[in-house]
Protein backbone atom coordinates (compact mmCIF):
# COMPACT_ATOMS: atom_id res chain seq x y z
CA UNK A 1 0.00 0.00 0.00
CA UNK A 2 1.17 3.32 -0.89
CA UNK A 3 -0.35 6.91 0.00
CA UNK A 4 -2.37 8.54 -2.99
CA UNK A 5 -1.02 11.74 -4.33
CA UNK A 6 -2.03 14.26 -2.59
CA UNK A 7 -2.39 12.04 1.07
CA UNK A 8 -6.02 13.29 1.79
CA UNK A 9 -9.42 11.51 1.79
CA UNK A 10 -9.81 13.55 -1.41
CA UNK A 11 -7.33 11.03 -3.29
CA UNK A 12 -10.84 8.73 -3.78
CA UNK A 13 -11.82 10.08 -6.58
CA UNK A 14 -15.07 12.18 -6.54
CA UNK A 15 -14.63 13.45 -3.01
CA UNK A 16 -14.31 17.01 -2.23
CA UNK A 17 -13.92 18.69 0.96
CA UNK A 18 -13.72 22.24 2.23
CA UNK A 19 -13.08 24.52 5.60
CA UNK A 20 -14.25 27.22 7.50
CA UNK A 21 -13.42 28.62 11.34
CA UNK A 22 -13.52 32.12 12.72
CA UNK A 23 -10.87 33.15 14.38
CA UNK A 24 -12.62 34.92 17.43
CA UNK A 25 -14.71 31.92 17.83
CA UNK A 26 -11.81 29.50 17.91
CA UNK A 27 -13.74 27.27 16.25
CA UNK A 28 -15.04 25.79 12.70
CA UNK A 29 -16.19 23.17 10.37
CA UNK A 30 -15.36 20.85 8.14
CA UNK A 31 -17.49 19.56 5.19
CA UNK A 32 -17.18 16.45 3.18
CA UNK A 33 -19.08 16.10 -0.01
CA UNK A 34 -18.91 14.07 -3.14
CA UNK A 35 -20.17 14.61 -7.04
CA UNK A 36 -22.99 12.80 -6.07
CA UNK A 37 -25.01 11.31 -3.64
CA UNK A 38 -22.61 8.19 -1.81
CA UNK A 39 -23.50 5.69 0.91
CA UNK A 40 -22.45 6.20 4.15
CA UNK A 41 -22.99 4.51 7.71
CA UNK A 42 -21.61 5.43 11.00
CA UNK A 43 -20.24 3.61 14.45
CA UNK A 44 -19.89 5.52 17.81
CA UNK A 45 -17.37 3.88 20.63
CA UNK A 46 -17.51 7.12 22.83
CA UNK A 47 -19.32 7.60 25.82
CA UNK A 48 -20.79 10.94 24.82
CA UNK A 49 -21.75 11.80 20.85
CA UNK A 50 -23.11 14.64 19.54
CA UNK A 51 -24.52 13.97 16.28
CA UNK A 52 -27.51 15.13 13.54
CA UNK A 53 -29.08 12.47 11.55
CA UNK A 54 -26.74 9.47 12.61
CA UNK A 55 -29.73 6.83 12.87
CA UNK A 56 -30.60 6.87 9.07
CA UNK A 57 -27.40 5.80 8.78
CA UNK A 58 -28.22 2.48 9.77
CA UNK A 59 -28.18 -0.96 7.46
CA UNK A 60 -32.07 -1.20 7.93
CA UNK A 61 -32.97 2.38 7.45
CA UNK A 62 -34.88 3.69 4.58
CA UNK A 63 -32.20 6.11 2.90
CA UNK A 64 -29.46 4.74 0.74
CA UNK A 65 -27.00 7.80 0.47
CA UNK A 66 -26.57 11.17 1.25
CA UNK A 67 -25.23 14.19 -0.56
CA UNK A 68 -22.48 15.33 2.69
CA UNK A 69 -21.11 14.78 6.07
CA UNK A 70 -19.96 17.29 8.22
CA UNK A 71 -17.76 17.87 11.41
CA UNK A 72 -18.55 20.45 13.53
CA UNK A 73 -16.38 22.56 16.70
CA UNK A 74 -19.47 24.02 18.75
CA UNK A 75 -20.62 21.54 21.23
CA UNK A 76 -24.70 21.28 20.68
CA UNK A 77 -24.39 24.41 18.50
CA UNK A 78 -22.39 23.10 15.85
CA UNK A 79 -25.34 20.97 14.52
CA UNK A 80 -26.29 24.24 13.58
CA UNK A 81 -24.16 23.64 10.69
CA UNK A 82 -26.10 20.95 9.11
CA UNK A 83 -28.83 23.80 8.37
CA UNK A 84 -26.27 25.87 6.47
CA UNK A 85 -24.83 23.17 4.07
CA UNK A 86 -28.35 21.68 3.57
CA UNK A 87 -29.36 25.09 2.23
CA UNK A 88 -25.99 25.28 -0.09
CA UNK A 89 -26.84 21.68 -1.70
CA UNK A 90 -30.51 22.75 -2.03
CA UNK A 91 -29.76 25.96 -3.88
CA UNK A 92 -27.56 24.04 -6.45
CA UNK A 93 -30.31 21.09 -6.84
CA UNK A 94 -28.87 18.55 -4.60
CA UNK A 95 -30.95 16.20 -2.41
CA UNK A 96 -33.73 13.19 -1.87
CA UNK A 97 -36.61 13.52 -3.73
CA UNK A 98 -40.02 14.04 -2.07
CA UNK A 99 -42.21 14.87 -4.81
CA UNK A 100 -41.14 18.12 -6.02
CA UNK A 101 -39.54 19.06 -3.30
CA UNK A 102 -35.76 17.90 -2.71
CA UNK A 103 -34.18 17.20 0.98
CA UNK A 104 -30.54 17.14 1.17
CA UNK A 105 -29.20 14.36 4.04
CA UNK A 106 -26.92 15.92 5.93
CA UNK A 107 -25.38 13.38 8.61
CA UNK A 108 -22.78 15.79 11.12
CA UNK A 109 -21.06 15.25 14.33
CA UNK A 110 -19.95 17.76 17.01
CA UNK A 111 -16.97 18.33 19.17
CA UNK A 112 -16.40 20.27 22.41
CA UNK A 113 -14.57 23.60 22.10
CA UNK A 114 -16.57 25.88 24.05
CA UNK A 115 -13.60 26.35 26.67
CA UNK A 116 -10.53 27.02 24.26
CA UNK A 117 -10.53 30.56 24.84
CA UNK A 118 -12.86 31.66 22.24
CA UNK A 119 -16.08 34.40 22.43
CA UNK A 120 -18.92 32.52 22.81
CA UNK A 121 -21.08 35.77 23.48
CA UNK A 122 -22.64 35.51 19.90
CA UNK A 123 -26.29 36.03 19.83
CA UNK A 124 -27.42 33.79 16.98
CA UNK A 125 -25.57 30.86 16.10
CA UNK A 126 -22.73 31.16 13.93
CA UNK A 127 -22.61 27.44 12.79
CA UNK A 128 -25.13 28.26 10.08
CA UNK A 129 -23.23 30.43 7.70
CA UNK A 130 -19.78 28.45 9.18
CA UNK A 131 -21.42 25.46 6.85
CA UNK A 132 -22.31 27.16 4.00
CA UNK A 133 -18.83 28.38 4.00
CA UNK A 134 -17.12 25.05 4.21
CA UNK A 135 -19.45 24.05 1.62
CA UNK A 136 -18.80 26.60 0.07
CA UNK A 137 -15.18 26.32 -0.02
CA UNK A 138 -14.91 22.67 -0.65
CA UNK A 139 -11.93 21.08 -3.37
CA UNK A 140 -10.04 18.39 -3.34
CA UNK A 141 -6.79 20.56 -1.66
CA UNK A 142 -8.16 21.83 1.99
CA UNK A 143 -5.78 22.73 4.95
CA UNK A 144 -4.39 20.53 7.64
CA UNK A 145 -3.76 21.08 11.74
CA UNK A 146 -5.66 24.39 12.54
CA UNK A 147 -8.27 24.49 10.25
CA UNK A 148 -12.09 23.85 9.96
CA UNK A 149 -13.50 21.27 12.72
CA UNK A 150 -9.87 21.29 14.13
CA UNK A 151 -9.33 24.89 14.38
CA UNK A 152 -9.91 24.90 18.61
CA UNK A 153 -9.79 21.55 19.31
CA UNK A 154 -7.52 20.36 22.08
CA UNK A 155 -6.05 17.01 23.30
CA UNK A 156 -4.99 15.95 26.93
CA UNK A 157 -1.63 17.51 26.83
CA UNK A 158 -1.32 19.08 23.28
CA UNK A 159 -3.19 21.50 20.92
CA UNK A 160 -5.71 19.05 18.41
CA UNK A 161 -6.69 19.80 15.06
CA UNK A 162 -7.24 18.51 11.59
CA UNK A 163 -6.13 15.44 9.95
CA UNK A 164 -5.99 13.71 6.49
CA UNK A 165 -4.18 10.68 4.80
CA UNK A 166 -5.26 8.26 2.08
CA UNK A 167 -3.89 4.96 0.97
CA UNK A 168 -4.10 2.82 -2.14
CA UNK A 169 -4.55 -0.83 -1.92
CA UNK A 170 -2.67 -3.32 -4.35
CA UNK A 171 -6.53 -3.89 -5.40
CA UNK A 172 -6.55 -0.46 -6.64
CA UNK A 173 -8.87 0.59 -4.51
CA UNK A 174 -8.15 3.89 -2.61
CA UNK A 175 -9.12 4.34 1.13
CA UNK A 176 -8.62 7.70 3.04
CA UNK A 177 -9.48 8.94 6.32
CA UNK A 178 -10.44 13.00 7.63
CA UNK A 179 -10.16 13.37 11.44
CA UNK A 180 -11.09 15.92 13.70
CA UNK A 181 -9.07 15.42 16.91
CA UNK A 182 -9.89 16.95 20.64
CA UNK A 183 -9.20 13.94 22.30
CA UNK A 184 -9.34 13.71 25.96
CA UNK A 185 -6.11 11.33 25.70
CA UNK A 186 -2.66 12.05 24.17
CA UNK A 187 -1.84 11.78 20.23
CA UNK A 188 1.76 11.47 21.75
CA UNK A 189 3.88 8.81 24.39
CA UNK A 190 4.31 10.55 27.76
CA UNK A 191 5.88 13.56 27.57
CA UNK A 192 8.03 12.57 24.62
CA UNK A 193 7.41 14.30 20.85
CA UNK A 194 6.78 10.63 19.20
CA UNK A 195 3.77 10.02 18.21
CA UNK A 196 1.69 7.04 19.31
CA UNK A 197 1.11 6.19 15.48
CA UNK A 198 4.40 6.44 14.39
CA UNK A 199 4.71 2.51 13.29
CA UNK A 200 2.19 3.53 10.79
CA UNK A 201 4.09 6.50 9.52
CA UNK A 202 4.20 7.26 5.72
CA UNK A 203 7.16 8.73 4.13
CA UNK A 204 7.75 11.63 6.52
CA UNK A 205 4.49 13.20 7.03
CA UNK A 206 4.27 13.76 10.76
CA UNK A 207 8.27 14.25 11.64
CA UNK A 208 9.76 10.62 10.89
CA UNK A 209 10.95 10.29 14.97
CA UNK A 210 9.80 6.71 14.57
CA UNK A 211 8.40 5.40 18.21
CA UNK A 212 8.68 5.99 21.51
CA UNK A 213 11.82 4.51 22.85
CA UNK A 214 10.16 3.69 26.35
CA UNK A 215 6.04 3.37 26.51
CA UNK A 216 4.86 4.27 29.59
CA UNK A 217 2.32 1.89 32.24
CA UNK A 218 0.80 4.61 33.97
CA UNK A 219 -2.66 4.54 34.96
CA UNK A 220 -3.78 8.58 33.62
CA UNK A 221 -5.91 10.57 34.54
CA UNK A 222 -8.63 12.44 32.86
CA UNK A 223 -7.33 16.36 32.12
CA UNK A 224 -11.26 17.27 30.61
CA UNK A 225 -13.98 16.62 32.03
CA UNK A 226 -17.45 15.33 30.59
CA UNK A 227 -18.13 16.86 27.38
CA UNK A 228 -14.83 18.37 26.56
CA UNK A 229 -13.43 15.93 24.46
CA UNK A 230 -14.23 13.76 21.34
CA UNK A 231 -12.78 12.98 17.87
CA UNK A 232 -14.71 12.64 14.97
CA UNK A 233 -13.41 10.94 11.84
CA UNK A 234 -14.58 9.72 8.53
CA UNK A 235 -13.01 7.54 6.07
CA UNK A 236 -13.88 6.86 2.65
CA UNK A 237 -13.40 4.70 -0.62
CA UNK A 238 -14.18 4.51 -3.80
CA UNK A 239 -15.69 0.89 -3.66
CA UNK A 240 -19.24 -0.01 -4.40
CA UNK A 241 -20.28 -0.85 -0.77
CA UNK A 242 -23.50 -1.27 0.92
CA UNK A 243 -24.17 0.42 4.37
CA UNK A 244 -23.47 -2.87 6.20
CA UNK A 245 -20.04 -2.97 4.34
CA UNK A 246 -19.42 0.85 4.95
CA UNK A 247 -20.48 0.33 8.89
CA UNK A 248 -17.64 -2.48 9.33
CA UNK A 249 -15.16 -0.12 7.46
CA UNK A 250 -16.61 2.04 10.15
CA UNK A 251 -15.80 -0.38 12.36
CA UNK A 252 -12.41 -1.32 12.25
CA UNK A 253 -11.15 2.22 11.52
CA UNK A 254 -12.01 2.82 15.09
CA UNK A 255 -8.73 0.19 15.55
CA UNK A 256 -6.54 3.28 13.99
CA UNK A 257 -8.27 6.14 16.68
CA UNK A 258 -7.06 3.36 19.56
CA UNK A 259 -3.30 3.15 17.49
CA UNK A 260 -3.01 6.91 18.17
CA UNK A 261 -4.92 7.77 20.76
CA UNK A 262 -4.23 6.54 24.62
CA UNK A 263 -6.55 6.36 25.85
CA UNK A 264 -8.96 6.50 23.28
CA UNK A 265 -13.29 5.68 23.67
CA UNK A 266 -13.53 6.83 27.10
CA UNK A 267 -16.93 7.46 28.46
CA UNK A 268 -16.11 11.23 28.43
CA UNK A 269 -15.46 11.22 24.52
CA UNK A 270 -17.48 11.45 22.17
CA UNK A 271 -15.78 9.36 19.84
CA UNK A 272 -17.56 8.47 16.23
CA UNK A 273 -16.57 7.13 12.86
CA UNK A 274 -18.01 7.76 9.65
CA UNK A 275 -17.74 5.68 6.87
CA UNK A 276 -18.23 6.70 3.03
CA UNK A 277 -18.46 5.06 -0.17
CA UNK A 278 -18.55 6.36 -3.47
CA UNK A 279 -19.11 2.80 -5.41
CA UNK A 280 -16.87 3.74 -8.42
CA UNK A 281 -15.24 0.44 -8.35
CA UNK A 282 -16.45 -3.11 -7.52
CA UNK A 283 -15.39 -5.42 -5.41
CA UNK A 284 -12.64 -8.25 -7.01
CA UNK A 285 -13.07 -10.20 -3.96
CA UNK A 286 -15.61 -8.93 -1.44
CA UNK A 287 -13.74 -11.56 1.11
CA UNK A 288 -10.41 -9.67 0.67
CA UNK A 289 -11.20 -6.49 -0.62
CA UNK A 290 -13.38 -6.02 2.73
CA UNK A 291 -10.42 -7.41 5.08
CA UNK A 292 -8.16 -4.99 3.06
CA UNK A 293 -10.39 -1.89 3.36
CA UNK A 294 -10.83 -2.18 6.63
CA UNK A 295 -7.20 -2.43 7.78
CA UNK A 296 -6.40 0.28 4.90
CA UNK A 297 -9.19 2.71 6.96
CA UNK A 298 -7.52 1.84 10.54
CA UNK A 299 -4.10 2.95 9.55
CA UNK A 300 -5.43 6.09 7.60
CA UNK A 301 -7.41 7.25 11.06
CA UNK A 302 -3.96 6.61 13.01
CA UNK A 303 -1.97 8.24 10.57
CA UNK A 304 -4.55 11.16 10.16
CA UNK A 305 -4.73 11.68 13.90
CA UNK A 306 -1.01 12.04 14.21
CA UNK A 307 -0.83 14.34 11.41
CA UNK A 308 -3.68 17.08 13.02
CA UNK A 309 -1.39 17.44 15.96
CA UNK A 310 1.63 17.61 14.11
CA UNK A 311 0.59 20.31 11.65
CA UNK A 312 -1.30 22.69 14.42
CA UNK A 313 -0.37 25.74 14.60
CA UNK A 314 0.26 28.00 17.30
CA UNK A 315 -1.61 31.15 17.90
CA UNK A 316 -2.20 34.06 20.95
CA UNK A 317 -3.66 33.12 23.61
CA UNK A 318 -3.28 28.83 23.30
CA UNK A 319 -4.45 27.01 26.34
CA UNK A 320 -2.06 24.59 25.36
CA UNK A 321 1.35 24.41 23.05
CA UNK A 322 0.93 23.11 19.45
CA UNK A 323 3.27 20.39 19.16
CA UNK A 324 5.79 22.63 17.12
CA UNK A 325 6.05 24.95 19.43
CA UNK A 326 6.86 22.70 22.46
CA UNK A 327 8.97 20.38 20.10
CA UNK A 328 9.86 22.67 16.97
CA UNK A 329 13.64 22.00 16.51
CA UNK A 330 12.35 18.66 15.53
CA UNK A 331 10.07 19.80 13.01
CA UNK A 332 10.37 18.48 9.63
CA UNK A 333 8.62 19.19 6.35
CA UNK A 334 6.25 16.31 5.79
């Protein structure tokens, strides 16, 4: 396996995805959206998920696809978001068809950032027109670490952010993941700059320290408490899958939040996977291709993780250091 070209989800062809934050909020969103409508299904391991839409997600539920996914910084108020890309994907046609009226399905999840440092003394919710921008903005280049859903997110010890990284399977098949992490636990061992994911590194791209030369046994404690924390991933592929098939690539990408996140799935997170499937290509072997996909998605979500903390950058008034600022002479260019 091999990254795609430009190491994003946005290597599966079709995919586009865009950003949007505010600065004074500390906060943002991130979009995902395809050419047209994809299947998607969803699996939460956190003890406390914020999400819009999630159950239509499931194998036995009515709707096939949807036309986007979105992660959201805002707590409760970033579902808000959903409203705003709905309307953008209505204005240009987009939708399920009810008669002659068409809905656009607009599955979302929401992270905690309402204690970053932002101003939260808005009036009406800025999640709205936050959407529409991302939507708005969306193309198969976006920006890493501080950006979009990431753009105030936190971790246990380091500043979060935004994370991307594809792979492509011998199959053909391409597999990426997009991560928004503000994870109560640690992308990194101890209080050491290697990365918890770095067996799964890829040519560079989040400083090529390789891993932790002692692991620590430690029993840790929680540094948020309820409701501050949760990462919120998707991965994607460009295989014809149904939503049972997208919901165990769901599934076992969660394996590649546990890789690079310790801990990971507490009951204080919120922690979610989406999965995504274009259906461009068909299965060879639905026995292998399936095994393959799923592994491909865990080590995407590990790799993605590790790169949102790695890329984040520093800015006034941080409640906690970006990872190049407390380790920067060991920056290198991924």
């Amino acid at each position: 396996m091999r990254p795609g070209p430009l190491n994003l989800i946005t290597d599966v062809p079709g995919l586009v995805v865009g950003n949007a934050q505010d600065a004074t909020l500390r906060s943002g969103v991130t979009v995902l959206t395809a050419d047209r409508p994809f299947t998607a299904a969803v699996h939460v391991m956190g003890g406390a998920p914020g999400t819009r839409e999630t159950d239509l997600l499931a194998p036995d539920k009515l709707v096939e696809q949807v036309d986007a996914l979105f992660l959201s910084g805002g707590s409760a108020f970033g579902l808000d978001a959903g409203t705003g890309i709905m309307a953008g994907l209505r204005a240009i046609g987009r939708g399920f068809p009810v008669g002659p009226v068409r809905v656009p399905i607009v599955p979302g999840a929401i992270l905690f950032d309402l204690l970053n440092g932002g101003d939260n003394g808005w009036g009406d919710s800025p999640y709205p027109a936050l959407g529409r921008a991302a939507l708005d903005a969306a193309g198969r280049d976006f920006g890493l670490g501080t950006a979009g859903a990431g753009y105030g997110a936190m971790t246990g010890n380091l500043k979060g952010g935004l994370g991307s990284a594809s792979l492509v399977l011998p199959s053909g098949l391409t597999v990426g993941a997009l991560v928004a992490v503000n994870a109560l636990g640690q992308a990194t061992v101890g209080e050491t700059p290697h990365f918890w994911a770095a067996p799964w590194e890829e040519a560079g791209e989040f400083g090529s320290l390789g891993p932790a030369p002692l692991i620590p046994h430690d029993a840790p404690l929680p540094r948020k408490r309820m409701g501050e924390a949760t990462t919120i991933a998707i991965v994607a592929t460009d295989a014809r899958l149904s939503k049972a098939q997208a919901q165990r690539m769901a599934v076992a990408a969660h394996d590649g939040m546990a890789r690079a996140l310790v801990p990971s799935h507490s009951p204080l997170d919120g922690d979610l996977v989406f999965a995504a499937a274009t259906g461009a290509r068909s299965l060879a072997d639905p026995v292998v291709d399936l095994f393959q996909l799923g592994h491909a998605a865990a080590t995407c979500l590990a790799r993605a993780i590790a790169r949102a903390v790695y890329l984040a950058e520093p800015m006034p008034s941080d409640l906690q250091p970006a990872w190049r600022s407390r380790f920067g002479p060991q920056v290198k260019k991924p």
